[in-house]
Protein backbone atom coordinates (compact mmCIF):
# COMPACT_ATOMS: atom_id res chain seq x y z
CA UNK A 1 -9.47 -24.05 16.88
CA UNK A 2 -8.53 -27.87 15.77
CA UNK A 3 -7.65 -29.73 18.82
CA UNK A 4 -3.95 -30.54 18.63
CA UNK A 5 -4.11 -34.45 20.31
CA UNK A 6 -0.74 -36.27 22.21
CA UNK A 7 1.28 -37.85 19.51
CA UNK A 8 0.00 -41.18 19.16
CA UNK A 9 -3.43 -40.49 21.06
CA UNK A 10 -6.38 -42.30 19.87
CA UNK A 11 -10.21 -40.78 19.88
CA UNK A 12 -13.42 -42.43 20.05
CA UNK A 13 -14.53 -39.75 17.77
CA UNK A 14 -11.92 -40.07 15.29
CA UNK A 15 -10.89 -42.92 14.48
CA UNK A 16 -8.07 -44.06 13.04
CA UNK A 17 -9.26 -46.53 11.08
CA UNK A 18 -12.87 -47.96 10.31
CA UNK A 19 -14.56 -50.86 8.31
CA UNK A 20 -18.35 -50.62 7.18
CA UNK A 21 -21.01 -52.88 5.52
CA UNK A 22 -24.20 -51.14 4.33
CA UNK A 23 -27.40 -52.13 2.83
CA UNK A 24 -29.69 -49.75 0.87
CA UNK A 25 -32.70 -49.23 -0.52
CA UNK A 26 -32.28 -46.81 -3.76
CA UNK A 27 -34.84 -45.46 -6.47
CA UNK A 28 -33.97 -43.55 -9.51
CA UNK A 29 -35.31 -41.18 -12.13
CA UNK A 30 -33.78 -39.42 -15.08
CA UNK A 31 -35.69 -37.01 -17.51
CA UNK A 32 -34.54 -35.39 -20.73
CA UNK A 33 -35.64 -32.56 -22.50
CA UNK A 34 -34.99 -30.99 -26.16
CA UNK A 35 -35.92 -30.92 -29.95
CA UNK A 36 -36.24 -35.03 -29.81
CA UNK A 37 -39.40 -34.96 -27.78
CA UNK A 38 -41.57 -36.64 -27.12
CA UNK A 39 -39.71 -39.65 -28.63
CA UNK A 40 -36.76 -38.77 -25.94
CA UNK A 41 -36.36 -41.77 -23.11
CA UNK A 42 -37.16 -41.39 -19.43
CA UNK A 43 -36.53 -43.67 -16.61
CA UNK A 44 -38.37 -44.36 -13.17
CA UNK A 45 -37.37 -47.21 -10.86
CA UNK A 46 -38.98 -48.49 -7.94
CA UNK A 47 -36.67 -48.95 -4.33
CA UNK A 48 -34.15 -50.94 -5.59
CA UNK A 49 -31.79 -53.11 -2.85
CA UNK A 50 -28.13 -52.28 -2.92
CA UNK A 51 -24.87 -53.46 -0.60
CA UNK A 52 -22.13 -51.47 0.05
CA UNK A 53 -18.67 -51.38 1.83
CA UNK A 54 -16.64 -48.85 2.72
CA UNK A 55 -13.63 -48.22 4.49
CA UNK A 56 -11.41 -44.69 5.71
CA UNK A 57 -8.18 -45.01 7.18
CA UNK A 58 -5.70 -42.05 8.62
CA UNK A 59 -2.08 -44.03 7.56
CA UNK A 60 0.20 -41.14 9.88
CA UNK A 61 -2.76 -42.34 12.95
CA UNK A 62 -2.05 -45.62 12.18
CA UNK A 63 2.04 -45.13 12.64
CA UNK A 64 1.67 -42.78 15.57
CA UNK A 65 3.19 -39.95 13.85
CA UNK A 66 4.53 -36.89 15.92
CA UNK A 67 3.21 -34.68 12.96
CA UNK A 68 -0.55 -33.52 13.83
CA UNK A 69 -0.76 -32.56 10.17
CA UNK A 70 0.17 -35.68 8.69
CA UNK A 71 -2.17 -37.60 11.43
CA UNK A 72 -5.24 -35.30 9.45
CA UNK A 73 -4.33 -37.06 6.08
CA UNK A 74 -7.09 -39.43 5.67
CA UNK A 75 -7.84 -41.63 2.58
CA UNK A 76 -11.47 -43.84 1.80
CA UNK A 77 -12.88 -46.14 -0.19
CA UNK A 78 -16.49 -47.29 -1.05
CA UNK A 79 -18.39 -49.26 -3.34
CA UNK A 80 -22.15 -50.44 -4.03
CA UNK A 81 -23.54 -52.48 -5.48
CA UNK A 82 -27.62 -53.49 -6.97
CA UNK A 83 -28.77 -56.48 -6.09
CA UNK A 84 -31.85 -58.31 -8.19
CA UNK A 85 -32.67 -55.08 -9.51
CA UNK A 86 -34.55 -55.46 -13.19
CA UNK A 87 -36.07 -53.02 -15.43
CA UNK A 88 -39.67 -53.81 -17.84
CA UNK A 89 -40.15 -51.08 -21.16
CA UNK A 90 -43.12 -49.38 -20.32
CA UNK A 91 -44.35 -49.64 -23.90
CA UNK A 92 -43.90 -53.30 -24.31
CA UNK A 93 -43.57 -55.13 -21.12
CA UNK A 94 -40.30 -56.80 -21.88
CA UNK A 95 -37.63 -57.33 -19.25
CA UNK A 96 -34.37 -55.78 -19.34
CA UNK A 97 -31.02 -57.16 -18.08
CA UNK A 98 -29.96 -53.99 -15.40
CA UNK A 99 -26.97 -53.53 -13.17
CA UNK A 100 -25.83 -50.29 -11.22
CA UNK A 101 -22.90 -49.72 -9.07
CA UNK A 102 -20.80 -46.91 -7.41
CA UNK A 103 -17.67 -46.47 -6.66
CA UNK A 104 -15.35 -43.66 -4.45
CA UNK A 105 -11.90 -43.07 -3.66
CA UNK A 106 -11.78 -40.05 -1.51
CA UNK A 107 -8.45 -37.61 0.19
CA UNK A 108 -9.26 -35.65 3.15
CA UNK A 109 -8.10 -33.91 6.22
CA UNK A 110 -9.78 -33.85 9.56
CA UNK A 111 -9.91 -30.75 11.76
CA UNK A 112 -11.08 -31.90 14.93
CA UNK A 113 -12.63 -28.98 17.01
CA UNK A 114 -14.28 -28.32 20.34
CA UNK A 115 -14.08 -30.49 23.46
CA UNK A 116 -13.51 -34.14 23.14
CA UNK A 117 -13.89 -33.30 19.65
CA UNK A 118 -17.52 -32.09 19.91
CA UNK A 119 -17.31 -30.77 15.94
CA UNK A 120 -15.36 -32.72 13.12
CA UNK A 121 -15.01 -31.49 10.03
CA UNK A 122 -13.00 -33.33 6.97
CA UNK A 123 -12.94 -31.31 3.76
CA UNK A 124 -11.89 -33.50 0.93
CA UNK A 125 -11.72 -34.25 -3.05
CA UNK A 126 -12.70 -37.27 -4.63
CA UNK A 127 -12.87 -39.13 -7.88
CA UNK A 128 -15.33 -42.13 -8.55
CA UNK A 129 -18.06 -43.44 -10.78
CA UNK A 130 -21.62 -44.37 -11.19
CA UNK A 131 -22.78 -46.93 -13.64
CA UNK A 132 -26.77 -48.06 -14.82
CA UNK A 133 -26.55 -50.45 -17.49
CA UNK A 134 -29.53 -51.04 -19.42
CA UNK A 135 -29.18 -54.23 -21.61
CA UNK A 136 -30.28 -54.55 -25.34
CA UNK A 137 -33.87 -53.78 -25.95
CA UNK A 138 -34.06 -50.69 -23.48
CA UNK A 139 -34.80 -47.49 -25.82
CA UNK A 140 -33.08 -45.79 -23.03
CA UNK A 141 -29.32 -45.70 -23.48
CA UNK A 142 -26.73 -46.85 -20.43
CA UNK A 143 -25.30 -44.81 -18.19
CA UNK A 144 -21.57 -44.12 -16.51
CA UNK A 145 -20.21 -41.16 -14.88
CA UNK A 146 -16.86 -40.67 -14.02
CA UNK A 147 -16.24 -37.73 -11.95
CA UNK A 148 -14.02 -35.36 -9.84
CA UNK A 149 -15.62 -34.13 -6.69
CA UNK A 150 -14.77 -31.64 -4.15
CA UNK A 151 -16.89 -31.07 -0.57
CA UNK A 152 -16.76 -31.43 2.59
CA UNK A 153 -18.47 -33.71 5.77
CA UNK A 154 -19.32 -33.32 8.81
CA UNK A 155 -20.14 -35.16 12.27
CA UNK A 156 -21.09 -33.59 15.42
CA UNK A 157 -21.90 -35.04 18.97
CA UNK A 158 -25.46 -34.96 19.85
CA UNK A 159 -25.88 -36.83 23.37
CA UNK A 160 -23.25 -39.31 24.77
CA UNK A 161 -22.42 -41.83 22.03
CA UNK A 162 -25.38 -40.09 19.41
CA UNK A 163 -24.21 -37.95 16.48
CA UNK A 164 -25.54 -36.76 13.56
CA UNK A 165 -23.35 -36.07 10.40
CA UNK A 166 -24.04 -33.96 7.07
CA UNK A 167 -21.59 -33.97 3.71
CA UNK A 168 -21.97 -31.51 0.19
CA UNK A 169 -20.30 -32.48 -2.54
CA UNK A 170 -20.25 -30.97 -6.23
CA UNK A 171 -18.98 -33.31 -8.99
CA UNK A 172 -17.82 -32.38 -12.02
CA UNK A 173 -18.96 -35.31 -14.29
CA UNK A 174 -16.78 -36.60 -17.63
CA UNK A 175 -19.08 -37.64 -19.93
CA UNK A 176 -22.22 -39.34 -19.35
CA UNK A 177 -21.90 -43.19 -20.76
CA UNK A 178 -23.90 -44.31 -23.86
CA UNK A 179 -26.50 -40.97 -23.35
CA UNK A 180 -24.00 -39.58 -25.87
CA UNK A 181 -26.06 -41.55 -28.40
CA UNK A 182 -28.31 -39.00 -28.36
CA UNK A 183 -26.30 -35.63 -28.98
CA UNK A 184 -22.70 -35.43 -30.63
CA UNK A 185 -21.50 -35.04 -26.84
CA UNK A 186 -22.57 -35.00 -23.46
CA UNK A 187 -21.54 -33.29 -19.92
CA UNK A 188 -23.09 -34.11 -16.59
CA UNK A 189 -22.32 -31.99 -13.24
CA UNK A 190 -23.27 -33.59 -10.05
CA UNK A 191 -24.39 -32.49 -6.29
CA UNK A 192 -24.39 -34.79 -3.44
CA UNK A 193 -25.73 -34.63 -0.35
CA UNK A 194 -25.39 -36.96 2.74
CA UNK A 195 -27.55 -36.53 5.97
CA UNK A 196 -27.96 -39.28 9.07
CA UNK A 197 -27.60 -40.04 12.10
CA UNK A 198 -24.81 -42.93 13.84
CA UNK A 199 -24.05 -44.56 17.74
CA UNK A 200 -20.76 -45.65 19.08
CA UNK A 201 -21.59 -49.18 20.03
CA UNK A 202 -19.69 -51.37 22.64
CA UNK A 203 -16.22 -53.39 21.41
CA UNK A 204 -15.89 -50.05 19.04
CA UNK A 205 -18.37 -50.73 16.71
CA UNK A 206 -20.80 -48.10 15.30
CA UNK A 207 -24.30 -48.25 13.56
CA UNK A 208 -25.92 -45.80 11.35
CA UNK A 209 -28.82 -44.51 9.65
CA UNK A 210 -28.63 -42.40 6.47
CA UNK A 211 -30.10 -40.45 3.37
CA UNK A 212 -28.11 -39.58 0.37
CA UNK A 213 -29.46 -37.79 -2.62
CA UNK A 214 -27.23 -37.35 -5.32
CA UNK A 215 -28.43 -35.55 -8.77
CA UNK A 216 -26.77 -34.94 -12.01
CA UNK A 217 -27.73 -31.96 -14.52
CA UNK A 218 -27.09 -33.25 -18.12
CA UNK A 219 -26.05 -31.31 -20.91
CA UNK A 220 -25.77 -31.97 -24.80
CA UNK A 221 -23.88 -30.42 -28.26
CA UNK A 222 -25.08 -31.44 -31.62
CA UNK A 223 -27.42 -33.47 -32.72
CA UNK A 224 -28.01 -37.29 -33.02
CA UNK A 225 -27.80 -39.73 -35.89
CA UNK A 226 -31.21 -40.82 -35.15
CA UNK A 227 -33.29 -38.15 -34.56
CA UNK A 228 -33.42 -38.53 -30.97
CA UNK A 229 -31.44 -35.23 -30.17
CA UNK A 230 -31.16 -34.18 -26.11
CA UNK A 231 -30.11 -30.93 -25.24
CA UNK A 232 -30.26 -31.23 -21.22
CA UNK A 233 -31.73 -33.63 -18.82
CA UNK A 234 -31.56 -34.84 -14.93
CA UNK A 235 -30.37 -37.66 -13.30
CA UNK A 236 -31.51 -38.29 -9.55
CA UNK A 237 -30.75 -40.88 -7.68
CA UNK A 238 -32.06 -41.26 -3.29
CA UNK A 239 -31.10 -44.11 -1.23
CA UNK A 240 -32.34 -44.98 2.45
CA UNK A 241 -29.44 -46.84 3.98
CA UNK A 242 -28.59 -48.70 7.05
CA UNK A 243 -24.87 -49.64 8.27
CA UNK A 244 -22.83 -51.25 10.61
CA UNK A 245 -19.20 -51.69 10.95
CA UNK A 246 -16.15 -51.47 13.68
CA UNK A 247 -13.53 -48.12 14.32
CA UNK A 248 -10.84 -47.76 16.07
């Protein structure tokens, strides 16, 4: 059952508040399929760099609320960014100007469970959005997801101060940027999935070691004014990260 903590008591392993920096190393690759092949556009990067923050904060922790419920209510916030990433048509040779960023705002409620809170889980929804942009020349259109998600995370205590943590999410994508340039309208539906490890450090800060892989399945209705008509595709995207930050 979820341990039911003191009114006002604090946990190493839940925080009530905690600040992170990240840096990653991302690659991605998108493919699309239907009746405008072979003249449809693909994409393949190389590990791109890419710096992130993030931050989660329990408000009702934060006010030592009497109300274990409200003390669950937790609300975070990310954002990356691509650093000197650049792109080169495979055809041609020519440079592209690229950017890509990401961005989360997320609602969830902890249960803590076990001893000392051995097992945390935090289901949650989200919204947020992913953006490629592909400057002019690129015969492969921009890209920018908004989405909805809904998922869950969890982090459970391995030895001492070591834990290793896991999150699902499915995202439920509005649109898909300027790929609507090749069908009268686009859809793209998204799966996440988080896996890594992270140590409580001395003077409560943390460091961590992840993997996320996040995918989007692409779908198309009509056809395009130029001949390039999609009717599916994938999106992939799998970063390596490292991070550091404080909790408390």
């Amino acid at each position: 059952t979820a341990a039911e903590a003191a009114p006002g008591a604090r946990s190493a392993r839940a925080p009530a508040l905690s600040l992170g920096l990240g840096l990653g190393l991302e690659k991605r690759s998108i493919s699309l399929e239907g009746p405008g092949a072979p003249n449809l556009p693909s994409y393949d990067s190389a590990f791109y760099s890419t710096l992130g923050f993030a931050a989660q904060a329990f408000p009702m922790e934060l006010l030592g609320s009497s109300r274990a419920w409200a003390r669950a209510i937790g609300l975070g916030l990310s954002y990356e960014r691509a650093i000197g990433i650049s792109s080169k048509v495979r055809d041609t040779g020519a440079k592209v100007d690229t950017s890509a960023s990401r961005f989360e705002a997320a609602l969830g409620y902890r249960l803590r469970l076990g001893s000392e809170d051995r097992l945390i889980l935090q289901p949650g929804t989200k919204i947020g959005s992913r953006s490629f942009d592909l400057g002019t020349g690129s015969p492969l259109p921009s890209t920018s997801y908004a989405f909805w998600g809904l998922g869950a995370e969890g982090d459970v205590r391995v030895w001492r101060t070591l834990s290793a943590y896991a999150g699902l999410w499915l995202d439920l994508g509005f649109g898909a940027g300027d790929l609507k340039a090749l069908a009268r309208d686009s859809s793209a539906f998204g799966l996440e999935l988080d896996l890594g490890a992270r140590v409580r450090l001395p003077w409560r800060m943390y460091a961590q070691a992840g993997l996320r892989y996040e995918r989007f399945a692409l779908g198309f209705e009509g056809a395009a004014a130029d001949g390039r008509t999609a009717s599916g595709g994938s999106d992939g995207y799998l970063q390596l990260a490292l991070g550091a930050g404080t909790a408390f």
